[in-house]
Protein backbone atom coordinates (compact mmCIF):
# COMPACT_ATOMS: atom_id res chain seq x y z
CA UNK A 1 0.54 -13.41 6.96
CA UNK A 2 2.93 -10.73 7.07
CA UNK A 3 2.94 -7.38 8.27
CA UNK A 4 3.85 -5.01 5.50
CA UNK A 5 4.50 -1.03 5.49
CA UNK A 6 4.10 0.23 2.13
CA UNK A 7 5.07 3.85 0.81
CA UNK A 8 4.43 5.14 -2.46
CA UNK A 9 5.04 8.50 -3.82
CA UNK A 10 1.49 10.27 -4.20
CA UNK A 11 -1.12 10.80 -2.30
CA UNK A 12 -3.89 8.02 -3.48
CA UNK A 13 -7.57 8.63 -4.26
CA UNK A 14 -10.26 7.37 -2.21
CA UNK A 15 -11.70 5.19 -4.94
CA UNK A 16 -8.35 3.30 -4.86
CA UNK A 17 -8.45 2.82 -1.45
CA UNK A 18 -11.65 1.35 -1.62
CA UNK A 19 -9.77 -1.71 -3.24
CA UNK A 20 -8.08 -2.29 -0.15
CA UNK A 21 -10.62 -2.15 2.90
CA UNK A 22 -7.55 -4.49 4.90
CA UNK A 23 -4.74 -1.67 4.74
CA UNK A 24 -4.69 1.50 7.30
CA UNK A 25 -3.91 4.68 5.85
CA UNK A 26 -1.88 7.39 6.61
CA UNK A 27 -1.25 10.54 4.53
CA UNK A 28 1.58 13.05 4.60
CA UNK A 29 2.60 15.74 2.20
CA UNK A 30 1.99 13.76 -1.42
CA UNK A 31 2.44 10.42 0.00
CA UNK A 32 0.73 7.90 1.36
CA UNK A 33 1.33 4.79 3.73
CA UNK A 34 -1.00 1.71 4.26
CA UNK A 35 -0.13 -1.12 6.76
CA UNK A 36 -1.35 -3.86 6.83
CA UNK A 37 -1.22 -8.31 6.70
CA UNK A 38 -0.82 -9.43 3.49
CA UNK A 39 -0.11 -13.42 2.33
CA UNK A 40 2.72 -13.06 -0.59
CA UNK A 41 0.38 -13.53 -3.59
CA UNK A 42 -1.63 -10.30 -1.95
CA UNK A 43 1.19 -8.25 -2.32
CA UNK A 44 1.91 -8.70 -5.77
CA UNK A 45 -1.67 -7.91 -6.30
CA UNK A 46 -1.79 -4.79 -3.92
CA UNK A 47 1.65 -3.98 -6.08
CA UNK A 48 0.41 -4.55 -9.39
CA UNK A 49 -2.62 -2.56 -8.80
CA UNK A 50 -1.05 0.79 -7.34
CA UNK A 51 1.38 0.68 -10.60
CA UNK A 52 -1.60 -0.10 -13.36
CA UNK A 53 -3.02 3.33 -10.91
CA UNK A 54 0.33 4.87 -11.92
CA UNK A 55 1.53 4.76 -8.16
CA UNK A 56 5.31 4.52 -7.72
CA UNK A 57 6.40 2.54 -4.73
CA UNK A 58 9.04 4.21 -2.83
CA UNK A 59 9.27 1.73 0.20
CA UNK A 60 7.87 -1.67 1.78
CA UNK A 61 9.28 -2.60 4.68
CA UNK A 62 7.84 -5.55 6.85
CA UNK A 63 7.09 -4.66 10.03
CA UNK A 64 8.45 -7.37 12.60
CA UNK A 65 5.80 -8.75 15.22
């Protein structure tokens, strides 16, 4: 598992959230972080579900140990 930042460009509902009970999230002004580990094949998933949502992502970083 890796540790992965991801940013995206709106704040996200709490329904969507819901679909990721792993992730910690942090709102500020329209956008919204979650951290979390993620395997690879769960962050294409976490990916392709914010953009079906309509989320842009605007930054994943992974977050060293």
């Amino acid at each position: 598992m890796t540790r992965i930042l991801i940013r995206v460009d709106s704040a996200v509902s709490d329904d969507a959230l819901e679909t990721f009970p792993h992730l910690t999230l942090s709102t500020q002004r329209a956008t919204t972080t979650l951290i979390g580990d993620l395997a690879d094949d769960e962050l294409q998933g976490v990916l392709d579900l914010l953009s079906s949502l309509g989320v842009d992502v605007i930054e994943i970083v992974t977050i060293p140990e």
